[in-house]
C-alpha atoms as a PDB file:
ATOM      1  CA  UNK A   1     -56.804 -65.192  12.801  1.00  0.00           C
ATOM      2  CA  UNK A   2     -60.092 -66.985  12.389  1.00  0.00           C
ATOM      3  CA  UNK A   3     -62.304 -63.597  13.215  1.00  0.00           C
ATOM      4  CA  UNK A   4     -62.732 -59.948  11.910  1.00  0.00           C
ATOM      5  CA  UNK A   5     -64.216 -57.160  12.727  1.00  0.00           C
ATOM      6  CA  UNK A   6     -64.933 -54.133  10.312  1.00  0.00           C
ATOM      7  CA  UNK A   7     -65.046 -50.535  10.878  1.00  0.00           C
ATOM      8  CA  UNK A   8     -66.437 -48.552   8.529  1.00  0.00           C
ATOM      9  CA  UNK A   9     -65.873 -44.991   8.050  1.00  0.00           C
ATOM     10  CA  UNK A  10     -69.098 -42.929   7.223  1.00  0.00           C
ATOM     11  CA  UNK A  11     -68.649 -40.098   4.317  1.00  0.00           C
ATOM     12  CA  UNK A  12     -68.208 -36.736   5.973  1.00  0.00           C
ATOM     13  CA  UNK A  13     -68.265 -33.439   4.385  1.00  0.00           C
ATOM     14  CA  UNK A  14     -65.840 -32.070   6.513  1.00  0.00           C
ATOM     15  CA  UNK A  15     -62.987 -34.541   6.849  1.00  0.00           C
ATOM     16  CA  UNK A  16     -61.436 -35.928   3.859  1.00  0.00           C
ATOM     17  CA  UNK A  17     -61.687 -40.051   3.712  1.00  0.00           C
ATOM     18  CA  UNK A  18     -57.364 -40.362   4.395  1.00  0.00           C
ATOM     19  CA  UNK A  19     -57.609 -37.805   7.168  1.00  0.00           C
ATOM     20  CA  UNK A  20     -60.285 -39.792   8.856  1.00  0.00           C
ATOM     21  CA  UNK A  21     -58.505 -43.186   8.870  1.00  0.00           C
ATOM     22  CA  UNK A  22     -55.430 -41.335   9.769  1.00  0.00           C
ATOM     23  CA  UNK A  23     -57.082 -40.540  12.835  1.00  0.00           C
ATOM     24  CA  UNK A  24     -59.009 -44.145  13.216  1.00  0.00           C
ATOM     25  CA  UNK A  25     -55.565 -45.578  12.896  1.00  0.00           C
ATOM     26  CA  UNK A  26     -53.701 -43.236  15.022  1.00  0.00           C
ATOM     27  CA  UNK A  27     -56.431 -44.585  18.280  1.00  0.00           C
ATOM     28  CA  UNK A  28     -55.855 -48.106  17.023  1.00  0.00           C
ATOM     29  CA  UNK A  29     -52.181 -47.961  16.896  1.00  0.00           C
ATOM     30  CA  UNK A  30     -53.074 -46.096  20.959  1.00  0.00           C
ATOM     31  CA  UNK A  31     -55.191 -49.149  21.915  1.00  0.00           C
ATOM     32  CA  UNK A  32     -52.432 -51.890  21.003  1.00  0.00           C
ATOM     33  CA  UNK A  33     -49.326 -50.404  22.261  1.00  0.00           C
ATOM     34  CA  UNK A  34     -51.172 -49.848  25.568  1.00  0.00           C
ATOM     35  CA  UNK A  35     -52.241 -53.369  25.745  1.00  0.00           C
ATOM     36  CA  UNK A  36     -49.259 -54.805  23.998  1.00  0.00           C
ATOM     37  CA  UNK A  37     -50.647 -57.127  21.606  1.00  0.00           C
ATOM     38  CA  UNK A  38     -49.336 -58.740  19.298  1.00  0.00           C
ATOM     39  CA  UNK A  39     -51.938 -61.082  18.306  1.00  0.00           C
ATOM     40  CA  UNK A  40     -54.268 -58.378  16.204  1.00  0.00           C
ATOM     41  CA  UNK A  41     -53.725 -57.777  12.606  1.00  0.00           C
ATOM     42  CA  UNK A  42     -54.948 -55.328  10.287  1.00  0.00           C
ATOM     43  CA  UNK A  43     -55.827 -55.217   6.593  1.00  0.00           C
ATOM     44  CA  UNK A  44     -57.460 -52.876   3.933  1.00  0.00           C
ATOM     45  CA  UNK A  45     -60.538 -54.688   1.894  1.00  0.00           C
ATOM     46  CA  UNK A  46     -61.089 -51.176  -0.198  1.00  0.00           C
ATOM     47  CA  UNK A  47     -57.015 -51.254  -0.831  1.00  0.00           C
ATOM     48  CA  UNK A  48     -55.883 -50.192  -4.670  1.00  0.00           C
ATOM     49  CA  UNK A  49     -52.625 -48.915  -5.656  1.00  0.00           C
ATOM     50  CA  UNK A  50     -52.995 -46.247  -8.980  1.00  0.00           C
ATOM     51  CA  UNK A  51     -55.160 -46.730 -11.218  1.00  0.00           C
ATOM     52  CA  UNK A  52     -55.592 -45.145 -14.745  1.00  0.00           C
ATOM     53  CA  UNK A  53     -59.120 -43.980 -15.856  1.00  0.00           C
ATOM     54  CA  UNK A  54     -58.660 -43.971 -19.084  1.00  0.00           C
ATOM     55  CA  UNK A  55     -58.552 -40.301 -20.211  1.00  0.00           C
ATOM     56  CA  UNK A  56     -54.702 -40.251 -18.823  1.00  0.00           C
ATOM     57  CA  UNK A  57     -55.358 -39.384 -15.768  1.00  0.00           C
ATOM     58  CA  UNK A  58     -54.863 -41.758 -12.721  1.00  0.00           C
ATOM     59  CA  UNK A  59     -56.806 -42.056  -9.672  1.00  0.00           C
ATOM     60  CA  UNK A  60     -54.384 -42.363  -6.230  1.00  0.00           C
ATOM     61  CA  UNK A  61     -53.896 -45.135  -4.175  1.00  0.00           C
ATOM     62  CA  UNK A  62     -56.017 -45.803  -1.624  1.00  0.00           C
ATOM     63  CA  UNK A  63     -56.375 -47.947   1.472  1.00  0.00           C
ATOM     64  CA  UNK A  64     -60.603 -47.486   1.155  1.00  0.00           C
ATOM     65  CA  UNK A  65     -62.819 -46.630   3.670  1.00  0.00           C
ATOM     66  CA  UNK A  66     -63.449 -49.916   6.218  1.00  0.00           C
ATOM     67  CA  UNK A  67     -60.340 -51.022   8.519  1.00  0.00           C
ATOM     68  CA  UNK A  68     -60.565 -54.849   9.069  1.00  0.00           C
ATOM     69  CA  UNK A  69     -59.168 -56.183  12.324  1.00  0.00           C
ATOM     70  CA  UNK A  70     -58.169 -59.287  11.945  1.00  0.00           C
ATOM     71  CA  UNK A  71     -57.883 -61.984  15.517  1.00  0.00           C
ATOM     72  CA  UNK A  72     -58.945 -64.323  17.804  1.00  0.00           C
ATOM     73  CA  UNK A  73     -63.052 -63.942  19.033  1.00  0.00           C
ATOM     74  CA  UNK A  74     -61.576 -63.272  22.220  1.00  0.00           C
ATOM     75  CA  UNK A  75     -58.535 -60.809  21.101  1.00  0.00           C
ATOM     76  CA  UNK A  76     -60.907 -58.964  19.429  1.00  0.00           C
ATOM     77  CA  UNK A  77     -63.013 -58.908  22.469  1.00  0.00           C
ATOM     78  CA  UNK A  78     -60.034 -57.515  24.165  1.00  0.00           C
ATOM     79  CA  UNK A  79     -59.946 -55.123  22.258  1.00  0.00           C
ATOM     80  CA  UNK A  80     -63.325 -53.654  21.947  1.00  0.00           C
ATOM     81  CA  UNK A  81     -63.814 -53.562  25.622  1.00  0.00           C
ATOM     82  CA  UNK A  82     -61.471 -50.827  25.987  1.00  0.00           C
ATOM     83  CA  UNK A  83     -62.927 -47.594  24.965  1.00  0.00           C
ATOM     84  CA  UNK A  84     -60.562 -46.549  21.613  1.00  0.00           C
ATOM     85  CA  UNK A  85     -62.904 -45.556  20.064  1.00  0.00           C
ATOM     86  CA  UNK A  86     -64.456 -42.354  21.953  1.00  0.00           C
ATOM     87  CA  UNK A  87     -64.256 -39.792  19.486  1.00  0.00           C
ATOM     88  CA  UNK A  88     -64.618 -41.655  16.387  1.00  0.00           C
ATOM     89  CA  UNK A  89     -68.177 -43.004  16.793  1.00  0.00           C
ATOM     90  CA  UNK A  90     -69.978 -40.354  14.919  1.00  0.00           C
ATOM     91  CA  UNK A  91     -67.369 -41.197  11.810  1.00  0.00           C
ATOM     92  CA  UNK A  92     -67.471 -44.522  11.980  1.00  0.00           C
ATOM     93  CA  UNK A  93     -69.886 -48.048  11.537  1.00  0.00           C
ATOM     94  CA  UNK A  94     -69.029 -50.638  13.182  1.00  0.00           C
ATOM     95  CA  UNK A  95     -69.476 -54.413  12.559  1.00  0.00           C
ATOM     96  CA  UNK A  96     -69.676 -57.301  14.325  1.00  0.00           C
ATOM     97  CA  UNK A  97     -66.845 -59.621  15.258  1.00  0.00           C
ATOM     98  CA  UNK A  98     -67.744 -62.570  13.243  1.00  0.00           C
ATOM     99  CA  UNK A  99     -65.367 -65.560  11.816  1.00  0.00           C
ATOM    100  CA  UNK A 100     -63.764 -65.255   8.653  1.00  0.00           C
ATOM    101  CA  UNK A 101     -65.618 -67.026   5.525  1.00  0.00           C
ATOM    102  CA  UNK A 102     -64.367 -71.038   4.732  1.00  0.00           C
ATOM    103  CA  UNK A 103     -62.331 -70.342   1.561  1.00  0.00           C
ATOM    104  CA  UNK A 104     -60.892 -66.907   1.758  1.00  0.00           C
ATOM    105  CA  UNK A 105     -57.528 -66.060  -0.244  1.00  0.00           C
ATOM    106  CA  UNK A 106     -54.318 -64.880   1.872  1.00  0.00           C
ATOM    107  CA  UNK A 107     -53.107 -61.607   1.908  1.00  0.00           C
ATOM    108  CA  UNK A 108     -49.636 -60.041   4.052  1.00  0.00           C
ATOM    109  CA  UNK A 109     -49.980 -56.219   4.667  1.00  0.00           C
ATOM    110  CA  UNK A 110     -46.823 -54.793   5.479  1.00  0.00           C
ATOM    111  CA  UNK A 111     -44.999 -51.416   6.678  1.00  0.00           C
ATOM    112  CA  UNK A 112     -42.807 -50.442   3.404  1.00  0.00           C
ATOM    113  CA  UNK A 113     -40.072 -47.387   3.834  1.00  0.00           C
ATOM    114  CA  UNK A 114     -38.463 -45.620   0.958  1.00  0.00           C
ATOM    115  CA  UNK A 115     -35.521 -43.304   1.372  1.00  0.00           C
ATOM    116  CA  UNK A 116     -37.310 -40.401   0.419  1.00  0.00           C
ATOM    117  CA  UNK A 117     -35.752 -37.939   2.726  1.00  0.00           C
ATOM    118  CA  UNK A 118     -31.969 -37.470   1.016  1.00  0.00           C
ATOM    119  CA  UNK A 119     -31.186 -34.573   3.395  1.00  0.00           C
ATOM    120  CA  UNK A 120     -31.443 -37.375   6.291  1.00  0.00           C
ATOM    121  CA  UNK A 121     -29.622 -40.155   4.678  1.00  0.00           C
ATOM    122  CA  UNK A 122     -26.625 -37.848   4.490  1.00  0.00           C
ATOM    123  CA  UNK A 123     -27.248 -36.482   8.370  1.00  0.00           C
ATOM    124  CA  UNK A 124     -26.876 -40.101   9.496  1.00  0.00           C
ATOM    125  CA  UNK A 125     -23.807 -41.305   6.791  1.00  0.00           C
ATOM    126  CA  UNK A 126     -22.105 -38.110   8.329  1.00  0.00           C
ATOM    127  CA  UNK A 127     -22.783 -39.256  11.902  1.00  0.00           C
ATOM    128  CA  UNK A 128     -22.084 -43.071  11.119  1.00  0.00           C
ATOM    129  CA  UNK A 129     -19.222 -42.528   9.045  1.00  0.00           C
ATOM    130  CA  UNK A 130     -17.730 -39.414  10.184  1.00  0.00           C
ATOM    131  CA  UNK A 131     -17.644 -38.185   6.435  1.00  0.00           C
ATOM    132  CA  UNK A 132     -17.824 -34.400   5.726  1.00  0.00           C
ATOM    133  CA  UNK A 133     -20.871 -32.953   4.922  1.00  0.00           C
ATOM    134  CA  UNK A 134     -19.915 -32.503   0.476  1.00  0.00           C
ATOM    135  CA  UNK A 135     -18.637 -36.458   1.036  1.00  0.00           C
ATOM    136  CA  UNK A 136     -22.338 -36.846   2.150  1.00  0.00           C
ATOM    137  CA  UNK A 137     -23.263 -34.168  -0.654  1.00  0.00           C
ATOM    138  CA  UNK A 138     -21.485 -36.002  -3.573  1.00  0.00           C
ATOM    139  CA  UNK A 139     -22.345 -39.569  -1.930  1.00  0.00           C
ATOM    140  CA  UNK A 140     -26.535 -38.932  -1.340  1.00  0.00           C
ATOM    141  CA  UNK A 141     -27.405 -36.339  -3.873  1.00  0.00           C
ATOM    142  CA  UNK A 142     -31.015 -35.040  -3.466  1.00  0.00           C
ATOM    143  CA  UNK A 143     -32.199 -36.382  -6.653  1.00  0.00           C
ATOM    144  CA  UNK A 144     -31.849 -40.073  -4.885  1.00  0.00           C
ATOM    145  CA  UNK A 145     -34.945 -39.320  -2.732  1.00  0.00           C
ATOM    146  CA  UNK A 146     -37.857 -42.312  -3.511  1.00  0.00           C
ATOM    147  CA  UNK A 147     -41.356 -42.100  -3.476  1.00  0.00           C
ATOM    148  CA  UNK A 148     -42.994 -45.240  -3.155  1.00  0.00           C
ATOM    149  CA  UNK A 149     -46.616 -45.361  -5.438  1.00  0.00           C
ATOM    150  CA  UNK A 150     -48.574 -46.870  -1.995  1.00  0.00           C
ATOM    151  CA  UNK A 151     -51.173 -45.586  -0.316  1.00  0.00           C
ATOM    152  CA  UNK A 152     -50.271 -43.909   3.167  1.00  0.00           C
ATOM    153  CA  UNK A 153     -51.564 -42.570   6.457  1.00  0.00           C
ATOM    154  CA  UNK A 154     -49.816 -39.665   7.774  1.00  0.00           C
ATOM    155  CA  UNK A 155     -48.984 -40.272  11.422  1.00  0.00           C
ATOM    156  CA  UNK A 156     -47.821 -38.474  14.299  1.00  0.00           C
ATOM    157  CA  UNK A 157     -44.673 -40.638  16.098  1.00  0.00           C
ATOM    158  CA  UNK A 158     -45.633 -41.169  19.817  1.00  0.00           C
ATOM    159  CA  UNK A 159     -42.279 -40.811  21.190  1.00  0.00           C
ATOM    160  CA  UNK A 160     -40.632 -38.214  18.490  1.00  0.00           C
ATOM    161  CA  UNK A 161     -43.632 -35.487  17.698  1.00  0.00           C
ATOM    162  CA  UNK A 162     -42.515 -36.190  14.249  1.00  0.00           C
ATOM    163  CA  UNK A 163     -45.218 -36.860  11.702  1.00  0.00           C
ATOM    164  CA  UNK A 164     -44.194 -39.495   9.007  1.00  0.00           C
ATOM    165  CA  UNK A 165     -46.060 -41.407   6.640  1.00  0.00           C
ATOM    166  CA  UNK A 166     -46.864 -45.302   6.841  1.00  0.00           C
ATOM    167  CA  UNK A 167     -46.600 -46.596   3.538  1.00  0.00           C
ATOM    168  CA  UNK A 168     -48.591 -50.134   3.404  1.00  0.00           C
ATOM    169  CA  UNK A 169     -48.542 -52.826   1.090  1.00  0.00           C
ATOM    170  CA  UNK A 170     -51.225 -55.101   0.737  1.00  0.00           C
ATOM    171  CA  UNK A 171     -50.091 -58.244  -1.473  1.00  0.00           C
ATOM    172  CA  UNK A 172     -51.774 -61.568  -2.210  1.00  0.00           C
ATOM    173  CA  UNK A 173     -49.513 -64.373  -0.394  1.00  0.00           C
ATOM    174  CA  UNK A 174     -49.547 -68.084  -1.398  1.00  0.00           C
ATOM    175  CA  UNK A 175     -49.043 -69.943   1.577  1.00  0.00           C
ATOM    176  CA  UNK A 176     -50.280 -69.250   5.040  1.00  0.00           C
ATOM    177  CA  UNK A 177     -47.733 -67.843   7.750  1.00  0.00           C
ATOM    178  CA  UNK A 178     -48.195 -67.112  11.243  1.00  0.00           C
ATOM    179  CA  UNK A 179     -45.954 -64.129  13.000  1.00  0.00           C
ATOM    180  CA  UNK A 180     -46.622 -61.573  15.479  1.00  0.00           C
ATOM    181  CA  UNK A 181     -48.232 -58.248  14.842  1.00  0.00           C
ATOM    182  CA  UNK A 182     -46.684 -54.453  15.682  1.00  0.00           C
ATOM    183  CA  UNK A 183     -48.216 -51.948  17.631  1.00  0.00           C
ATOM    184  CA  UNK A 184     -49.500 -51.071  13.920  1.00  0.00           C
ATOM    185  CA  UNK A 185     -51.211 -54.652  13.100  1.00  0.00           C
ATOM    186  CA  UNK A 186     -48.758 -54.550  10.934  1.00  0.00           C
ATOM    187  CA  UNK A 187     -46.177 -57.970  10.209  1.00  0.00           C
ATOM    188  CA  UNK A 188     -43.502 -58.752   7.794  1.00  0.00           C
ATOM    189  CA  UNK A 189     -44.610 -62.351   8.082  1.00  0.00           C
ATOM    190  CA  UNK A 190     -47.677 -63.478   8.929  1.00  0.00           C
ATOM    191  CA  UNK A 191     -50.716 -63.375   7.084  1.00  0.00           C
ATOM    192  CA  UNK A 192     -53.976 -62.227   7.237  1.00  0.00           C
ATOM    193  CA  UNK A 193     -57.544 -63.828   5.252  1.00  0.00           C
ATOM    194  CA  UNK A 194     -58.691 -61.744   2.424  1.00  0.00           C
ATOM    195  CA  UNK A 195     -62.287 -62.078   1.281  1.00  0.00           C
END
């Protein structure tokens, strides 16, 4: 991971800032399943979780406005040679592939899940365990649902239809690990210079 390339969305009166990396990320996540890397990470540099303002109010968390791709010169390469972007390039600025500065801090930026759907915890208890239905009821109650305070892209799954939302966490790490990447640039390992 010793290059990076930013893309930068561009304000747009029209699409809200979440909606358009929704859609950046949905042509990324297109790009890397079709080519099956593994070796491309991705990471957040405008990332907050909630903030308060002061006046007790809070402002929501956010995963900014510039996706950072994180690689080899020549992954990267890869990857901008195949046309992913069509569509995007009136929404977006993008950077150079350049390497990554000498002394930059480590990050890991992970997928994180929450059972926030109680109604399918019980479907698959009743299918897993063959309990009834008010077992399941009494068991997963709806006020066990979870809502994790991360920001999110809402997603449409490729092989489902089903739109879900990618929670990420982007956390400072200590020491430098190496791992492969998902179809997402997302790992549960490695991880990524932050700078």
């Amino acid at each position: 991971m010793d290059h990076y390339l930013d893309i930068r969305l561009r304000p747009d009166p029209e699409f809200a800032l979440p909606l358009l990396m929704g859609a950046l990320y949905v042509k990324l996540h297109r790009v890397l399943a079709a080519q099956q890397r593994s070796d491309i990470g991705a990471s957040f540099p405008g990332y907050s979780l909630v903030t308060p303002t002061g006046k007790g109010k809070t402002v929501p968390p956010t995963l900014g406005d510039t996706l950072r791709l994180h690689g080899s010169a020549s992954a990267l390469d890869g990857l901008m040679a195949a046309n992913w972007l069509a569509g995007m390039r009136d929404h977006v600025t993008l950077g150079n592939i350049q390497p990554v500065p000498l002394h930059a801090s480590l990050i890991r930026v992970q997928r994180k899940q929450a059972k926030s759907n109680p109604g399918k915890e019980r479907e698959r208890l009743m299918r897993r365990k063959g309990v009834s239905e008010a077992e399941a009821l009494q068991l997963i109650p709806d006020d066990k649902a979870k809502w994790l305070d991360l920001p999110y892209l809402t997603l449409t799954s490729q092989s489902t239809g089903q739109r879900f939302l990618l929670f990420i966490a982007q956390q400072a790490a200590t020491q430098a690990a190496s791992g492969e990447f998902n179809a997402y640039a997302l790992s549960q390992t490695a991880t990524l210079p932050a700078f």
